[in-house]
C-alpha atoms as a PDB file:
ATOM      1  CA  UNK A   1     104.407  90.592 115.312  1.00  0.00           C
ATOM      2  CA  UNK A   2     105.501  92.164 112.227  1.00  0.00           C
ATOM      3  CA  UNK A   3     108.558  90.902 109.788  1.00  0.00           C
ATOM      4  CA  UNK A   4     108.683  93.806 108.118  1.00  0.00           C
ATOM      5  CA  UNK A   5     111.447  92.721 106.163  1.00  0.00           C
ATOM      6  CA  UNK A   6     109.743  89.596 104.607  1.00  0.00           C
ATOM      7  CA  UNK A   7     106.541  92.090 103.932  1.00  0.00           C
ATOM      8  CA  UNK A   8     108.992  94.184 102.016  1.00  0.00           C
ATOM      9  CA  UNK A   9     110.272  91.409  99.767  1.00  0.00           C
ATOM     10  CA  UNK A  10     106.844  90.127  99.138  1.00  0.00           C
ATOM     11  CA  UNK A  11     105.350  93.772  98.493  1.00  0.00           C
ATOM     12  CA  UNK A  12     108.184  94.246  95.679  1.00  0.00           C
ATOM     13  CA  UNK A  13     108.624  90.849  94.264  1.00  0.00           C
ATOM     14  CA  UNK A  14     106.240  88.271  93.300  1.00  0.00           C
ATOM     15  CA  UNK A  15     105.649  85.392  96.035  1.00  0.00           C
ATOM     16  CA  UNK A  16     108.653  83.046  95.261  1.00  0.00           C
ATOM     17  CA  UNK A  17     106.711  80.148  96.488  1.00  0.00           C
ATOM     18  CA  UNK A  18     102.754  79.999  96.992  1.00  0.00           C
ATOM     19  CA  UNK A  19     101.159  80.718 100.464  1.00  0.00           C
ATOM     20  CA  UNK A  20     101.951  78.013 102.998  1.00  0.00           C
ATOM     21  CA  UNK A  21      98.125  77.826 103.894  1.00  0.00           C
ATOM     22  CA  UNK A  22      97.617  77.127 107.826  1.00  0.00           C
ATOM     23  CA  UNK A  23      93.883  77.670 108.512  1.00  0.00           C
ATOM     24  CA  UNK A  24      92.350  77.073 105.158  1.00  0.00           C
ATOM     25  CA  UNK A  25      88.452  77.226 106.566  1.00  0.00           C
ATOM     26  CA  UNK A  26      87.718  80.826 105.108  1.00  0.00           C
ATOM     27  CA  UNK A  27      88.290  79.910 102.129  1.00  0.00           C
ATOM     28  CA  UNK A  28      85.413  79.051 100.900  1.00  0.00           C
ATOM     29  CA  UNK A  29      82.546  80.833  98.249  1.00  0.00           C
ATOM     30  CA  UNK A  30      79.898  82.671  99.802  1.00  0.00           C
ATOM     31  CA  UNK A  31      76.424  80.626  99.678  1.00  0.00           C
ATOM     32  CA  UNK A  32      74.796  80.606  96.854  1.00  0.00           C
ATOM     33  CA  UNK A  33      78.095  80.716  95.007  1.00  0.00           C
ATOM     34  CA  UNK A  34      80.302  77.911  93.307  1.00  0.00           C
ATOM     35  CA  UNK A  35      83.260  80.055  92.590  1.00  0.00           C
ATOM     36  CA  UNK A  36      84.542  83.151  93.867  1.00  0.00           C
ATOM     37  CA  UNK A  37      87.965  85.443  93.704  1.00  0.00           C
ATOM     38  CA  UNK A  38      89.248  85.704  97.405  1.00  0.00           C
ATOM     39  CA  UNK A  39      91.428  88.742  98.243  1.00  0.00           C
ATOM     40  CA  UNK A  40      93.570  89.700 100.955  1.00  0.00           C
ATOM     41  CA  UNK A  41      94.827  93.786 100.243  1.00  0.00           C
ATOM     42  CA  UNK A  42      96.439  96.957 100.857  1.00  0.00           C
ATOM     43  CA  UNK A  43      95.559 100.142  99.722  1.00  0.00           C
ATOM     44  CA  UNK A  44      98.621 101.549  99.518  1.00  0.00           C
ATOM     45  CA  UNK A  45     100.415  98.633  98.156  1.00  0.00           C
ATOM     46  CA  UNK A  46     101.377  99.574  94.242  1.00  0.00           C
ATOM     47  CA  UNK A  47     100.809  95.600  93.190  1.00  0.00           C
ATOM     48  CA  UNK A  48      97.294  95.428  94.893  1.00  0.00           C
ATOM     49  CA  UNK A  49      96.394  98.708  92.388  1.00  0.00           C
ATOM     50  CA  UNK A  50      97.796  97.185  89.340  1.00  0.00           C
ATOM     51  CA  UNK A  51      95.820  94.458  89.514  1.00  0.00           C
ATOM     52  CA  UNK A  52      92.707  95.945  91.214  1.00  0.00           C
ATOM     53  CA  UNK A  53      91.275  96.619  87.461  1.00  0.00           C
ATOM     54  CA  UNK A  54      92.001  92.752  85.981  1.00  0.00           C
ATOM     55  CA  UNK A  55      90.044  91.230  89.285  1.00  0.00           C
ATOM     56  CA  UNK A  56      87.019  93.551  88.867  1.00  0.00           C
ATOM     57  CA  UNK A  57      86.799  93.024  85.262  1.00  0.00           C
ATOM     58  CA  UNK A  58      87.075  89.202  86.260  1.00  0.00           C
ATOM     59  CA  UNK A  59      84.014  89.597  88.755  1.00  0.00           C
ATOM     60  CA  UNK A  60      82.173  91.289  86.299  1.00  0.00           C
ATOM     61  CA  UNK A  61      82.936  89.072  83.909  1.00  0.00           C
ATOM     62  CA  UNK A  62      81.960  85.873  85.127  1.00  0.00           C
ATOM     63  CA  UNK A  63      79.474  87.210  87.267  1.00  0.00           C
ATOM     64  CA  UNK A  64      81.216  85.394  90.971  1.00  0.00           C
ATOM     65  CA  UNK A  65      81.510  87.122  93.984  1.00  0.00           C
ATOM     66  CA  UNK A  66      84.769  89.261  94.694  1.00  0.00           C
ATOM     67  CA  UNK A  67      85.522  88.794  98.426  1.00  0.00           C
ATOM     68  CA  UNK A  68      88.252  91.391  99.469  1.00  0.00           C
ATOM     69  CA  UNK A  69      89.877  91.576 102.568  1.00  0.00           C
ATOM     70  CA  UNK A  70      92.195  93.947 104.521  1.00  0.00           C
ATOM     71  CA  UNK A  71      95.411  93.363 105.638  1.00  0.00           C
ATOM     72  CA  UNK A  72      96.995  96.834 105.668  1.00  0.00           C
ATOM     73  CA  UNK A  73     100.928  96.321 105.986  1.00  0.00           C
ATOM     74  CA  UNK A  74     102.428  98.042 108.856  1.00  0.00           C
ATOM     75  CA  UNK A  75     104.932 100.388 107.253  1.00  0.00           C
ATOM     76  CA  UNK A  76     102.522 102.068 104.860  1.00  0.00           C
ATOM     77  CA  UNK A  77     101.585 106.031 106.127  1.00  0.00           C
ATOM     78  CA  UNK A  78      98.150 105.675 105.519  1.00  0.00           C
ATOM     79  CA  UNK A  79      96.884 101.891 104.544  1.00  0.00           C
ATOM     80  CA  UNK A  80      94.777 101.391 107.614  1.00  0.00           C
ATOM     81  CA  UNK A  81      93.045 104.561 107.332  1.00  0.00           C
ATOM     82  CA  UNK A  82      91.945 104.016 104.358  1.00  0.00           C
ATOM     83  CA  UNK A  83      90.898 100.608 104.870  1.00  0.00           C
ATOM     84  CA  UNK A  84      88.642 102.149 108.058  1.00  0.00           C
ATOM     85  CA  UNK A  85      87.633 104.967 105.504  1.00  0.00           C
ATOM     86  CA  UNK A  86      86.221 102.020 103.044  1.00  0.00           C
ATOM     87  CA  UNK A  87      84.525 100.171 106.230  1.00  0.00           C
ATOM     88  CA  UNK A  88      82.672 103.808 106.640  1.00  0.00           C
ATOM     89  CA  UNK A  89      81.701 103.905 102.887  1.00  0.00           C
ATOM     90  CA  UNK A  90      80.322 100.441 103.593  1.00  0.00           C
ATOM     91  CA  UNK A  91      78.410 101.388 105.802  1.00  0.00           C
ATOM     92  CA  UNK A  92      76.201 104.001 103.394  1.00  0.00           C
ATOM     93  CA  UNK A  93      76.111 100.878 100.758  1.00  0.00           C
ATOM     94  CA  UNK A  94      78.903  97.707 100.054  1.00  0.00           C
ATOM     95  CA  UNK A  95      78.751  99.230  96.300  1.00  0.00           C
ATOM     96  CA  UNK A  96      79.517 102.194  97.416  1.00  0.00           C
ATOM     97  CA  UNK A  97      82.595 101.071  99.635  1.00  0.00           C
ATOM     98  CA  UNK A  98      83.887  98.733  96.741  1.00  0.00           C
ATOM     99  CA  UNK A  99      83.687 102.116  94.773  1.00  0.00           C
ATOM    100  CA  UNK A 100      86.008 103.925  96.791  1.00  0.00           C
ATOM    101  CA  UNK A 101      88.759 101.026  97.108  1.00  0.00           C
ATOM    102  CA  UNK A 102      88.450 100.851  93.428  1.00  0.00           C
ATOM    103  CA  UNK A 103      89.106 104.760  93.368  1.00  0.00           C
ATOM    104  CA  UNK A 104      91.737 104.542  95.345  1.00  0.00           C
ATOM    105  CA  UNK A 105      93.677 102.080  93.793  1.00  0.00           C
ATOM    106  CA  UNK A 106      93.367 104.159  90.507  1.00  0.00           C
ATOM    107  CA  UNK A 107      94.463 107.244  92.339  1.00  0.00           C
ATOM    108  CA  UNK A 108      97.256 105.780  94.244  1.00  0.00           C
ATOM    109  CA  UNK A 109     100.217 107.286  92.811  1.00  0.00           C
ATOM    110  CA  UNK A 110      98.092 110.881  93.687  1.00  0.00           C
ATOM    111  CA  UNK A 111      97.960 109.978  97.603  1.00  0.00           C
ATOM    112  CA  UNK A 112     100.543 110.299  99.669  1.00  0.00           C
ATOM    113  CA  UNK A 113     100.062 111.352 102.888  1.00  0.00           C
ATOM    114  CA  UNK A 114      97.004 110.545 105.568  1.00  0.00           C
ATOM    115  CA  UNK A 115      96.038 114.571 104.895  1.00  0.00           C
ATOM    116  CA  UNK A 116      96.095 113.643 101.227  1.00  0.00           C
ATOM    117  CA  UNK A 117      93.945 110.755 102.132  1.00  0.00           C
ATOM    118  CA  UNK A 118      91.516 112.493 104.278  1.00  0.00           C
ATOM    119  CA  UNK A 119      91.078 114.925 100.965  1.00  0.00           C
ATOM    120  CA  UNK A 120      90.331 112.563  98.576  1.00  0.00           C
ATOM    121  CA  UNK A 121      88.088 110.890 101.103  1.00  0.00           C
ATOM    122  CA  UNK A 122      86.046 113.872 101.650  1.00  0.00           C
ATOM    123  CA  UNK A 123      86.010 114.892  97.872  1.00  0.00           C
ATOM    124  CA  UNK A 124      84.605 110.849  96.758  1.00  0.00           C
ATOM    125  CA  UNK A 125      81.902 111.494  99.931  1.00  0.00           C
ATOM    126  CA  UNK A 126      80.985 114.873  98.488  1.00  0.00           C
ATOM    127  CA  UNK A 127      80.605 113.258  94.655  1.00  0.00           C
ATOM    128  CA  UNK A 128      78.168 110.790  96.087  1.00  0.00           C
ATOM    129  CA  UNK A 129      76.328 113.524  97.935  1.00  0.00           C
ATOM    130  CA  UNK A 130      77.607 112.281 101.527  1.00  0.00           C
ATOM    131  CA  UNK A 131      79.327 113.901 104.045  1.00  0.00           C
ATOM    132  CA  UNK A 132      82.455 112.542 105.366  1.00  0.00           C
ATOM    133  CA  UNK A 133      82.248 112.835 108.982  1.00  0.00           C
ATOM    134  CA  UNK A 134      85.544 114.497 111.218  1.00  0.00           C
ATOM    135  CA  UNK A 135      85.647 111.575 113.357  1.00  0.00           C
ATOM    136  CA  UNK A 136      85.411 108.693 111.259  1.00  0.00           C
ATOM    137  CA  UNK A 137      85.339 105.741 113.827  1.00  0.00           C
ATOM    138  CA  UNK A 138      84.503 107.136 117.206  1.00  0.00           C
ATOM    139  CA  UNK A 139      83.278 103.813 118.558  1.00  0.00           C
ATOM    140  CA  UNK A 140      86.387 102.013 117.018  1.00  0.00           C
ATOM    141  CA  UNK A 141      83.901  99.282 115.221  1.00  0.00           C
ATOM    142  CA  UNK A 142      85.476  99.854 111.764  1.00  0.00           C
ATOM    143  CA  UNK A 143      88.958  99.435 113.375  1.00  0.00           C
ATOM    144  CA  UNK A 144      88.207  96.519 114.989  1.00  0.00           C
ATOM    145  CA  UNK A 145      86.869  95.319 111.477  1.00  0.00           C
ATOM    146  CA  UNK A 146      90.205  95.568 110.110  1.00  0.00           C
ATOM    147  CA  UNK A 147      92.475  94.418 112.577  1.00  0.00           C
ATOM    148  CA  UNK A 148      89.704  91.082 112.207  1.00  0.00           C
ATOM    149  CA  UNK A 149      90.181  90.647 108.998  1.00  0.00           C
ATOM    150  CA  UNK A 150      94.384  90.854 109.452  1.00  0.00           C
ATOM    151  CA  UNK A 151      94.450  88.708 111.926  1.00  0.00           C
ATOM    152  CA  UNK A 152      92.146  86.516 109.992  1.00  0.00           C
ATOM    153  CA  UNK A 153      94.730  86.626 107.065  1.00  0.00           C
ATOM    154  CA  UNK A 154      97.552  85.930 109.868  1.00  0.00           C
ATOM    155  CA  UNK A 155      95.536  82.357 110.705  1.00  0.00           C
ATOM    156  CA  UNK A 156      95.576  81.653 107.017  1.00  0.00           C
ATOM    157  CA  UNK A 157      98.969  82.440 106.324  1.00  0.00           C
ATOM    158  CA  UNK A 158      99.329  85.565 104.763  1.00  0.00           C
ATOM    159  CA  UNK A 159     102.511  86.960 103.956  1.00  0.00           C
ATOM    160  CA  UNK A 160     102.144  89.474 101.085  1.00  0.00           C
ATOM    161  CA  UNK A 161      99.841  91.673  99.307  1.00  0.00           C
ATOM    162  CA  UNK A 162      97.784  91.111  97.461  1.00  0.00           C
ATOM    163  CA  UNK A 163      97.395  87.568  97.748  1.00  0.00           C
ATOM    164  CA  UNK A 164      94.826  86.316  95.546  1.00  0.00           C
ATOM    165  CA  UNK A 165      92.797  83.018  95.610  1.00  0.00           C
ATOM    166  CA  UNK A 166      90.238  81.302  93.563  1.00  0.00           C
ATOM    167  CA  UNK A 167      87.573  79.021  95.881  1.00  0.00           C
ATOM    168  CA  UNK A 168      84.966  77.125  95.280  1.00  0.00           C
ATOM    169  CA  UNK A 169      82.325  74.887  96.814  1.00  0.00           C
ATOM    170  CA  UNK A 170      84.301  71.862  96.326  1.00  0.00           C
ATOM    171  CA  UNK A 171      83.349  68.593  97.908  1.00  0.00           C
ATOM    172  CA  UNK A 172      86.327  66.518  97.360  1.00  0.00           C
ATOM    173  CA  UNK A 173      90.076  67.707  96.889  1.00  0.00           C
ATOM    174  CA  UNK A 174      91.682  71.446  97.817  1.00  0.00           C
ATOM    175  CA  UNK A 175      88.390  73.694  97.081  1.00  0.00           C
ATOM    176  CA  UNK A 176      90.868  76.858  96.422  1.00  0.00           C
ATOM    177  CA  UNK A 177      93.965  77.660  94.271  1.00  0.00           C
ATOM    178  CA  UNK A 178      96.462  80.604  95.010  1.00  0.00           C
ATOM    179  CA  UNK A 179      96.648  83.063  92.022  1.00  0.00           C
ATOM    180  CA  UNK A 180     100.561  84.747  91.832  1.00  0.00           C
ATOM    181  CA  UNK A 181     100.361  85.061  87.956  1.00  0.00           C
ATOM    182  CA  UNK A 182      97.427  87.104  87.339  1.00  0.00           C
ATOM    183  CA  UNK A 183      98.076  86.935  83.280  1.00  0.00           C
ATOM    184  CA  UNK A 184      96.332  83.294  84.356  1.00  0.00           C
ATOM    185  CA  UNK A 185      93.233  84.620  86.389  1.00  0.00           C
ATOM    186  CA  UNK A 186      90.745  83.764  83.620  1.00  0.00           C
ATOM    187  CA  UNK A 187      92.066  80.421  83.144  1.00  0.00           C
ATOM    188  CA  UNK A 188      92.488  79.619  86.384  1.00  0.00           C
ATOM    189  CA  UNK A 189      88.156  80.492  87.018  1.00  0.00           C
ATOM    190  CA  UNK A 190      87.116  78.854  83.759  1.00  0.00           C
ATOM    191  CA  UNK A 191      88.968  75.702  85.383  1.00  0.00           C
ATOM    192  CA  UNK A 192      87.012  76.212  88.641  1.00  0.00           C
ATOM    193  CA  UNK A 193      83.674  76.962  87.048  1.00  0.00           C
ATOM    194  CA  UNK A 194      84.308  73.444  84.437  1.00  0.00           C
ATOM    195  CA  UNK A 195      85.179  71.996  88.329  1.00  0.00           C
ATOM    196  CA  UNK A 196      82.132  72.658  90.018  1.00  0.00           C
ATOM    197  CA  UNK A 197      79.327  72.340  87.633  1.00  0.00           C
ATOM    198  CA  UNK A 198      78.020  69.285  89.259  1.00  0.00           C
ATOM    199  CA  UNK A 199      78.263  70.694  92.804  1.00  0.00           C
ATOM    200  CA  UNK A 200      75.663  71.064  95.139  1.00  0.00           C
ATOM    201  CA  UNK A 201      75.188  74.619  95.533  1.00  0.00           C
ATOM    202  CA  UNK A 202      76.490  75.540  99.207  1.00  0.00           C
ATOM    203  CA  UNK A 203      73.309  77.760 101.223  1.00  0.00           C
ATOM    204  CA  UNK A 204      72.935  80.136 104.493  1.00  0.00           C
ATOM    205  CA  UNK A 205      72.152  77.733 107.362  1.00  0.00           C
END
């Protein structure tokens, strides 16, 4: 069930408190990886695209994986479509996905209606020499990708967008911390990455 009220303070307003984490076992690094930024977003949320540009230039930056995550928020016109949209760009290559999340987020302010969304779609497919299909999701895999990962960010405790976490491979203490001031992103990793360098590197069983 949706408090749509509480989503609407937390869109608008940063996170008074930090998430009251319930099921903290996703968060975790991918193998192979000490630290990593953890995401949960929305596409058409105005704070996810204002910071979209600081976490990439983070990723890039320190060279750690970027995890992101959907968790479209229920009163938004056209959120989960474009999350499913993304999942379909992923599908052709994870770069290329990433690509069009980015490109969204830059051209937010530009989209404002699913036909709107469905144009820019087909115009990003068309610039990578794809074709955007009509029926984007006839099986309803992609859907059922999205609704996973909300209801994965429901177990953890998500209650805004976009909620932003640094994890690492940790063996002893909390192996993530929430991020609700961005301006202290880079200090927060260069803590994380000074936290881990002894760790055992974590890999695919």
């Amino acid at each position: 069930m949706f408090i749509v009220g509480a989503y609407l303070r937390a869109q608008w307003a940063p996170a008074p408190t930090l998430t009251q984490v319930h099921d903290p076992a996703a968060l975790r690094p991918p193998p192979g990886a000490r630290v990593a930024i953890y995401e949960f977003e929305d596409m058409e949320c105005p704070n996810c695209a204002q910071v979209n540009p600081l976490l990439k230039q983070a990723a890039e930056k320190y060279n750690i994986p970027w995890i992101r995550h959907d968790f479209p928020l229920p009163f938004h016109v056209w959120s989960f479509q474009a999350a499913v949209d993304a999942r379909w760009f992923d599908t052709k290559s994870k770069k290329i996905g990433d690509e069009f999340r980015n490109s969204v987020f830059a051209n937010q302010s530009s989209i404002q209606t699913p036909e709107q969304l469905r144009a820019f779609a087909e115009n990003f497919a068309t610039q990578h020499k794809l074709i955007f299909p009509f029926v984007v999701d006839p099986m309803g895999k992609l859907t059922a990708a999205v609704k996973a990962d909300h209801a994965l960010g429901e177990r953890i405790g998500i209650d805004h967008t976009p909620t932003i976490w640094i994890v690492t491979n940790r063996t002893n203490g909390v192996p993530y911390v929430e991020v609700p001031d961005t301006t202290k992103l880079y200090v927060i990793i260069d803590q994380a990455l000074a936290d881990t360098a002894n760790e055992p590197t974590r890999h695919a069983k």
